[in-house]
Structures are given as structure tokens and as C-alpha cells.
Protein backbone atom coordinates (compact mmCIF):
# COMPACT_ATOMS: atom_id res chain seq x y z
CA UNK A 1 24.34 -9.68 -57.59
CA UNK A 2 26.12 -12.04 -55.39
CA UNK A 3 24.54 -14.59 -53.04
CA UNK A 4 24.85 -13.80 -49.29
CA UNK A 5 23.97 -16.08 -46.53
CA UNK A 6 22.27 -13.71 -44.29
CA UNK A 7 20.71 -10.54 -44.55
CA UNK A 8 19.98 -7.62 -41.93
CA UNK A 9 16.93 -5.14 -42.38
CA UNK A 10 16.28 -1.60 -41.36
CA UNK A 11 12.96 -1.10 -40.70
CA UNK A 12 10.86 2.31 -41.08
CA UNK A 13 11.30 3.30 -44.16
CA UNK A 14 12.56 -0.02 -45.24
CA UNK A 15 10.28 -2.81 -44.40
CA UNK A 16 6.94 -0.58 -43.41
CA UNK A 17 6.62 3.31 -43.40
CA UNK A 18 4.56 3.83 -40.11
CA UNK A 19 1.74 1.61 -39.90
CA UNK A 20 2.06 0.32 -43.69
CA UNK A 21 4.08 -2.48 -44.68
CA UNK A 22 6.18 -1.90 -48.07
CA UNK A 23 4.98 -5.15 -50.07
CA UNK A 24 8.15 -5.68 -51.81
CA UNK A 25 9.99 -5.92 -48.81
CA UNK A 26 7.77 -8.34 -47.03
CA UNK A 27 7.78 -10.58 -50.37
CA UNK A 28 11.22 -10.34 -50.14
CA UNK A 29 12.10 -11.24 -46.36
CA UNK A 30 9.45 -14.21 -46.55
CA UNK A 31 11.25 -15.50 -49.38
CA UNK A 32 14.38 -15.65 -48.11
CA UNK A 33 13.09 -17.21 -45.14
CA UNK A 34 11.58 -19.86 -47.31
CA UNK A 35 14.92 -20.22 -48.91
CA UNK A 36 16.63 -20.84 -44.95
CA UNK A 37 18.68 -17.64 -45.73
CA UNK A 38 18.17 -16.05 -42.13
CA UNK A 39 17.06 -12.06 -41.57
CA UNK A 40 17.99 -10.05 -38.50
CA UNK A 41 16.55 -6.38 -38.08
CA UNK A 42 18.45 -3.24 -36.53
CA UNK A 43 16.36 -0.60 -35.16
CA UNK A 44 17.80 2.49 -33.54
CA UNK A 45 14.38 2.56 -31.90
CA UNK A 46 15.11 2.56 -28.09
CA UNK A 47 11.63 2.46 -26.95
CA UNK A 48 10.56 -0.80 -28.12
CA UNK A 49 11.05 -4.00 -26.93
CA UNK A 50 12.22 -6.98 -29.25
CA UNK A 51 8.94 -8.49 -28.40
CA UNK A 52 6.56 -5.47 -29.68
CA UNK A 53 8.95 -4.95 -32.98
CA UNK A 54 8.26 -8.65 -33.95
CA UNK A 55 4.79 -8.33 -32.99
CA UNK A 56 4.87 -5.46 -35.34
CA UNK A 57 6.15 -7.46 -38.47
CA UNK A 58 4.27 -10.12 -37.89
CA UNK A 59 1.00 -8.22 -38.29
CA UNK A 60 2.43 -7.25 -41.57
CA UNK A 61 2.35 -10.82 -42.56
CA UNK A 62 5.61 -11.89 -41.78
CA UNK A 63 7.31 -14.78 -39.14
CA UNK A 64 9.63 -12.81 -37.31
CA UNK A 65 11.08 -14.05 -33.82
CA UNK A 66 12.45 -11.35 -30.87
CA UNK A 67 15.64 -13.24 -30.96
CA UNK A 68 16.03 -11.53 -34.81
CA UNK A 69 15.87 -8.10 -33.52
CA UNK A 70 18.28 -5.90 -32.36
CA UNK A 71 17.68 -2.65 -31.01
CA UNK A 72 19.95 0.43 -29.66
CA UNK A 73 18.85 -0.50 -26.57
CA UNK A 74 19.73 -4.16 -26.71
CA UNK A 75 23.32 -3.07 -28.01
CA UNK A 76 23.29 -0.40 -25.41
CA UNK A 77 22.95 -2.72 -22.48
CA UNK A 78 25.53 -5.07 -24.26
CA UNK A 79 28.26 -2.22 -24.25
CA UNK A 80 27.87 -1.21 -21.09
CA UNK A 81 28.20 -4.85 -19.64
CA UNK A 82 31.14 -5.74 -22.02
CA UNK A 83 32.89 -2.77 -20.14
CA UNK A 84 32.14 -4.11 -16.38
CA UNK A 85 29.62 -1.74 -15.48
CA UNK A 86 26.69 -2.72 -13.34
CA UNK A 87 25.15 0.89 -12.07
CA UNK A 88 23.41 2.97 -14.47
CA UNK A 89 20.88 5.93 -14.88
CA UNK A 90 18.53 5.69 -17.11
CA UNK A 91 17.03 8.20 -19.53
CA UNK A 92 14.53 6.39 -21.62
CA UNK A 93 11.57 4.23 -21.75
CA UNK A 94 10.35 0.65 -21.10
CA UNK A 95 12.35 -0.95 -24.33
CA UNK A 96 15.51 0.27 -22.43
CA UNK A 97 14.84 0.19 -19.10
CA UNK A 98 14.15 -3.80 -19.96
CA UNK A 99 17.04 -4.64 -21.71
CA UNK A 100 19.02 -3.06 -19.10
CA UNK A 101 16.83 -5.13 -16.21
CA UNK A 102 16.96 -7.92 -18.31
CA UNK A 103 21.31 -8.32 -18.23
CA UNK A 104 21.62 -7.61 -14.58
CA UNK A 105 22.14 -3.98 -14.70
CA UNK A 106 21.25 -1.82 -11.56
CA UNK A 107 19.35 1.68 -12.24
CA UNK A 108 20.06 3.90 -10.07
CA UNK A 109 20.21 7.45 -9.41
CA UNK A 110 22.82 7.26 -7.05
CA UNK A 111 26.50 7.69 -8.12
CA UNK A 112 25.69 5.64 -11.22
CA UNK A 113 28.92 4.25 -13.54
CA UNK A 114 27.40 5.19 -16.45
CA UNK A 115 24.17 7.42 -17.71
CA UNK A 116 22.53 6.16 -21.12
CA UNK A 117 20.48 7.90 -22.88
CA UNK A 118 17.76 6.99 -25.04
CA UNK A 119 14.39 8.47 -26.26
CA UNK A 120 11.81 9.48 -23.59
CA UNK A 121 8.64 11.11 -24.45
CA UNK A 122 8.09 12.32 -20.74
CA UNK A 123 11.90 13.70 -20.00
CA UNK A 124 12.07 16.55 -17.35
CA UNK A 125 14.14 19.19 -16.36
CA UNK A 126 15.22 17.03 -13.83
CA UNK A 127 15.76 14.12 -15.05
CA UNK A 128 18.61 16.29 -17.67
CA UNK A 129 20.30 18.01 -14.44
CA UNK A 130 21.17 14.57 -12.85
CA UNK A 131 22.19 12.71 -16.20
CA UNK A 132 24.36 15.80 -16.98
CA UNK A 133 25.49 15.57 -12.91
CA UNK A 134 26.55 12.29 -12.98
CA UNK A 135 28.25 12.50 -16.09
CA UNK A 136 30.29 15.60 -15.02
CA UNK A 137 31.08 13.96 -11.80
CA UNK A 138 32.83 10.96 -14.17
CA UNK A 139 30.02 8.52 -15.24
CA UNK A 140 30.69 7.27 -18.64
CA UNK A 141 28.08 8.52 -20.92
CA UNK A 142 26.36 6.59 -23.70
CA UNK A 143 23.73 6.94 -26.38
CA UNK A 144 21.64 4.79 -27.65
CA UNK A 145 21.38 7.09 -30.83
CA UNK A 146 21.91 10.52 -31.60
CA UNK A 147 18.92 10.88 -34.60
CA UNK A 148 17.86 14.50 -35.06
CA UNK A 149 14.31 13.92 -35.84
CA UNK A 150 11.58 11.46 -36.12
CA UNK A 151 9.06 11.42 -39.06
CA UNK A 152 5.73 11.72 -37.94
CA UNK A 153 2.19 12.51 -39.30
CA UNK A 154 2.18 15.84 -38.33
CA UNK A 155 5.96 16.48 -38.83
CA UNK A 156 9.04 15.90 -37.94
CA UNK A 157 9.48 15.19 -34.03
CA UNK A 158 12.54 15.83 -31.86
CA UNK A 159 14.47 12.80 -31.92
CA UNK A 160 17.28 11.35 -29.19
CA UNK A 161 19.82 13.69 -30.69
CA UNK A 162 18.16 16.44 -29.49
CA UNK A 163 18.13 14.73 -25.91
CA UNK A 164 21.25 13.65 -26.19
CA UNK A 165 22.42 17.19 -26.77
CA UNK A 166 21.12 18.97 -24.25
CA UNK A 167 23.31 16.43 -21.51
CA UNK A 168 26.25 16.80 -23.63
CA UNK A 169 26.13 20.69 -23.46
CA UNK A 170 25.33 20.61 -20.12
CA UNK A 171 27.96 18.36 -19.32
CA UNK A 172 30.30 19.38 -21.71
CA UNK A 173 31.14 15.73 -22.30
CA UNK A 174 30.43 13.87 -25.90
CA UNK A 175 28.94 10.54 -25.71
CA UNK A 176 29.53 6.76 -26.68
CA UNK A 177 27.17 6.79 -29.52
CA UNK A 178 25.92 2.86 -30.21
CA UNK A 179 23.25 3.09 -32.59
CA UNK A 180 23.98 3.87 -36.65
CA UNK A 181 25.38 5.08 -37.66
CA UNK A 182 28.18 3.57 -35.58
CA UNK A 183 29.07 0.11 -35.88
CA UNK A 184 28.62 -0.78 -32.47
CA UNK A 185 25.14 -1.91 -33.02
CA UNK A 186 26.10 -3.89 -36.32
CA UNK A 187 28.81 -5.73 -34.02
CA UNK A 188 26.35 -6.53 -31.42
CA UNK A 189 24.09 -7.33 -34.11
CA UNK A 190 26.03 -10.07 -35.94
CA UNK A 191 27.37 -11.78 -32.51
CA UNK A 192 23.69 -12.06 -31.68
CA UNK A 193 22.41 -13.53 -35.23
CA UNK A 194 25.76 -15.41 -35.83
CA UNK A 195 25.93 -14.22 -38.56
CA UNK A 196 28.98 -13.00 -40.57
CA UNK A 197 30.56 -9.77 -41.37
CA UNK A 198 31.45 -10.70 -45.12
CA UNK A 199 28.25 -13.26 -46.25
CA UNK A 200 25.71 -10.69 -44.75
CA UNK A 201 24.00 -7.91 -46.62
CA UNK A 202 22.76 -4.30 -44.99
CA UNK A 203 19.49 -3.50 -46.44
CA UNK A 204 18.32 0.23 -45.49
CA UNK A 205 16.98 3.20 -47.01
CA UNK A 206 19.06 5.87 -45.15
CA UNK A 207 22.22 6.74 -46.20
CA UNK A 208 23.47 8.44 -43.46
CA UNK A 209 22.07 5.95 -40.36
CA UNK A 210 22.27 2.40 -42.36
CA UNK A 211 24.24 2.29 -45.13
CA UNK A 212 26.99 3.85 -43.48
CA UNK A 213 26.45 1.90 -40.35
CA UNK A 214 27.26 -1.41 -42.62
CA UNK A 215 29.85 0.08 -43.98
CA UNK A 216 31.55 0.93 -41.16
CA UNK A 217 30.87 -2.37 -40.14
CA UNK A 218 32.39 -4.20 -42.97
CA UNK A 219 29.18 -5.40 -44.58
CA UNK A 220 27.96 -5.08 -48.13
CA UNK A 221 25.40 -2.56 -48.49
CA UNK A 222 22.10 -2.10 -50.51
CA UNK A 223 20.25 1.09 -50.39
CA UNK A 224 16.98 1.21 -51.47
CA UNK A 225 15.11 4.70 -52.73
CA UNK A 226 11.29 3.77 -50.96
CA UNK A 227 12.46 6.06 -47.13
CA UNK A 228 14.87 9.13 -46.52
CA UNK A 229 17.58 8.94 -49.10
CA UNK A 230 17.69 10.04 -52.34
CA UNK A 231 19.36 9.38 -55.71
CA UNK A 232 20.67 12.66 -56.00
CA UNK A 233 21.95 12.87 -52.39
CA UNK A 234 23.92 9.96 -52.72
CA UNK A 235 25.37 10.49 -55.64
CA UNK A 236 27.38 13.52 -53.63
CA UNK A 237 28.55 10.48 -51.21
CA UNK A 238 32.40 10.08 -51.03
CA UNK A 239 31.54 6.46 -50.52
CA UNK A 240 28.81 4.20 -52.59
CA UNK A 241 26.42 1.64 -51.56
CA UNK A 242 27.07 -1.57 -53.23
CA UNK A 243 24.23 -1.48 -54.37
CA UNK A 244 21.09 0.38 -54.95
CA UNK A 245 17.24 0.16 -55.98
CA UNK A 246 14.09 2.14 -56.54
CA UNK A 247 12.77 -0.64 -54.53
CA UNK A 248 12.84 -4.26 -53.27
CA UNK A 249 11.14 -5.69 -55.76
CA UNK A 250 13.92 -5.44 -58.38
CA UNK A 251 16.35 -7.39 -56.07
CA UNK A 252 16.91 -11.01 -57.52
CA UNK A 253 17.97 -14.15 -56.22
CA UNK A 254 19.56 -16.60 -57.10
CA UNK A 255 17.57 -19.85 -58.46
């Protein structure tokens, strides 16, 4: 196992399944902190704000500043003011509608340059015709993520995907997807931590959303079995994790 100098975390499913911390994880992340090997955390979570995800890991024991997170949301905003834009509608909630406030970015229903779209547990009818309007009429669309579903207690929820969707179909337009799997939110990511592409390990337990996200990213990648992915899935995978674990606990440093 080689020594990196930085590592990035997903998080449900990874560092806590809902409301429960996974212990290995948290043993691990504060020990690499107490080595002054820095962690960063990727969430494709749009409805959160960097504040309430570290307030989050901290109740699970572990000293975790907003400046280490990174959200879709965060990378969202990021994109669309890398690209000049400055007049956007907004489908989402407060974590997005914040990091959009918070780089200068007008919202605005009104011949907006570009609609993003992120998870919102109150979306309308109307709120999909003029997202899907302004898109057909040329507004450049984006996604924060496109997941299908969200685990919950009571089963699987609709995720952004299925939001995302419905505007594309209406529109018949496909988005700019920023969240992983694409490597947009790795890149935005890594400029934020400073850290870089070839020292820093992905740590995730999805396959399909974060190991592939690092890959395409040009990061090592270590998959661990303790959320979504399994051993027998991934052995079907054109392309392998560098590495992989039952869980976190096996993962050893170097003295």
C-alpha cells in the first residue's frame, strides 16, 4: 500500500450510514489527521451546506472544517462561474441556493443563462415547466447530480436523476452533469483542498458514483465493501479499484 499525502472521503455509506458513524472510518480519518495527512469529503448531496455536513462529522467524533467539504452544489456554482455566467434558475434547496448566493450568482426566473438542477423535496409542476422553458429557449443546463435513488428507512427515495429527467425530456436537452460520477466535482475538489491529482487517494464505497469519479479523475482509488457495492459486482467491472476492503479497518499506514 503506498503512502499518499492526502486523502478524499465519500460519505454515506463510507464514513456513517444515516445517522451512524462507521467506527473504522472515523479511527481512520482522525488518524490521519493526527499524522498532518489532510482529508477532504465529496458529497453529491446538494441540499446541504458545507457548514451542516461538518457539523454532521463532527458529532460523530471527528474535527472536520467546512473548508474540507465539497459538495455538488459547491462545484456546481464553481462551473457555472468558470464559464461567465451570472443569471441562473434554481431548482433546489438552501445548500444550493447558498453556494450560488454565496459566488455572486443572480437567481432569477427571468431569461436566466443557465438552469441547475439539484434535489428539491418541494418541486412543482411549475417550477419543471420554466426550468425545461428556459432551457429550450437556450439556457445552458446543469446538474448537480443525476443519482437515481436515495436510501432511506422506508426505501429507496427518488433521487435528482429522476428530477433531472423529467427537464431533460421535457426539454429534450441532456445536461452538464457535475457531481460523480463525473470528474468535474473531483477537479473542483482538489483546486479547493490543494491537493494533488497523483498523491491523493479516493475512498468510497460505490462503484459506480466514487470510484469511477476518481478514476476519471486521475486519482487512485480504494473501494471499500461497508455501502452499495459489492464484491461480486465489481468483479464484472472493465476497470478495477486499486484497491479494495471489507472495511476501513484493514487499511494500514505507514509507521
Amino acid at each position: 500500500m503506498e503512502q499518499y499525502a492526502a486523502y478524499i472521503f465519500d460519505l454515506d455509506g463510507t464514513v456513517y450510514r444515516g445517522t451512524e458513524p462507521i467506527h473504522a472510518a472515523i479511527y481512520l480519518i482522525n488518524e490521519l489527521q493526527a499524522r498532518g495527512i489532510p482529508c477532504g469529503f465529496v458529497t453529491n448531496n446538494s441540499t446541504k451546506t458545507p457548514e451542516a455536513v461538518a457539523e454532521k462529522l463532527n458529532g460523530f467524533g471527528l474535527d472536520v472544517r467546512p473548508s474540507q467539504i465539497m459538495t455538488s452544489s459547491l462545484a456546481s456554482a464553481a462551473y457555472v462561474q468558470e464559464h461567465g455566467i451570472q443569471r441562473v434558475h434554481l431548482i433546489g434547496e438552501e445548500g444550493l441556493k447558498e453556494a450560488l448566493t454565496a459566488k455572486g450568482l443572480e437567481i432569477t426566473g427571468t431569461q436566466p443563462e443557465a438552469v441547475i438542477c439539484g434535489m428539491d423535496r418541494g418541486i412543482t409542476y411549475e417550477k419543471i415547466q420554466q426550468a425545461a422553458r428556459a432551457v429550450d429557449e437556450g439556457s445552458l443546463f446543469v446538474a448537480t447530480n443525476t443519482d437515481r435513488a436515495l436510501p432511506a428507512e422506508d426505501g429507496l427515495k427518488p433521487g435528482n436523476g429522476a428530477l433531472v429527467s423529467t427537464v431533460a425530456v421535457a426539454s429534450n436537452q441532456k445536461p452538464v452533469v457535475i457531481g460523480k460520477p463525473e470528474p468535474s466535482i473531483m477537479h473542483a475538489a482538489l483546486n479547493a483542498f490543494a491537493f494533488e491529482a497523483d498523491a491523493t487517494l479516493m475512498v468510497g464505497d460505490n462503484y459506480d458514483t466514487d470510484i469511477l469519479a476518481g478514476m476519471r479523475a486521475g486519482l487512485d482509488t480504494l473501494l471499500v465493501y461497508s455501502g452499495v457495492s459489492t464484491r461480486d459486482e465489481v468483479s464484472l467491472k472493465p476497470e478495477q479499484p486499486t484497491y479494495e476492503l471489507s472495511d476501513l479497518s484493514h487499511w494500514q499506514l505507514k509507521s
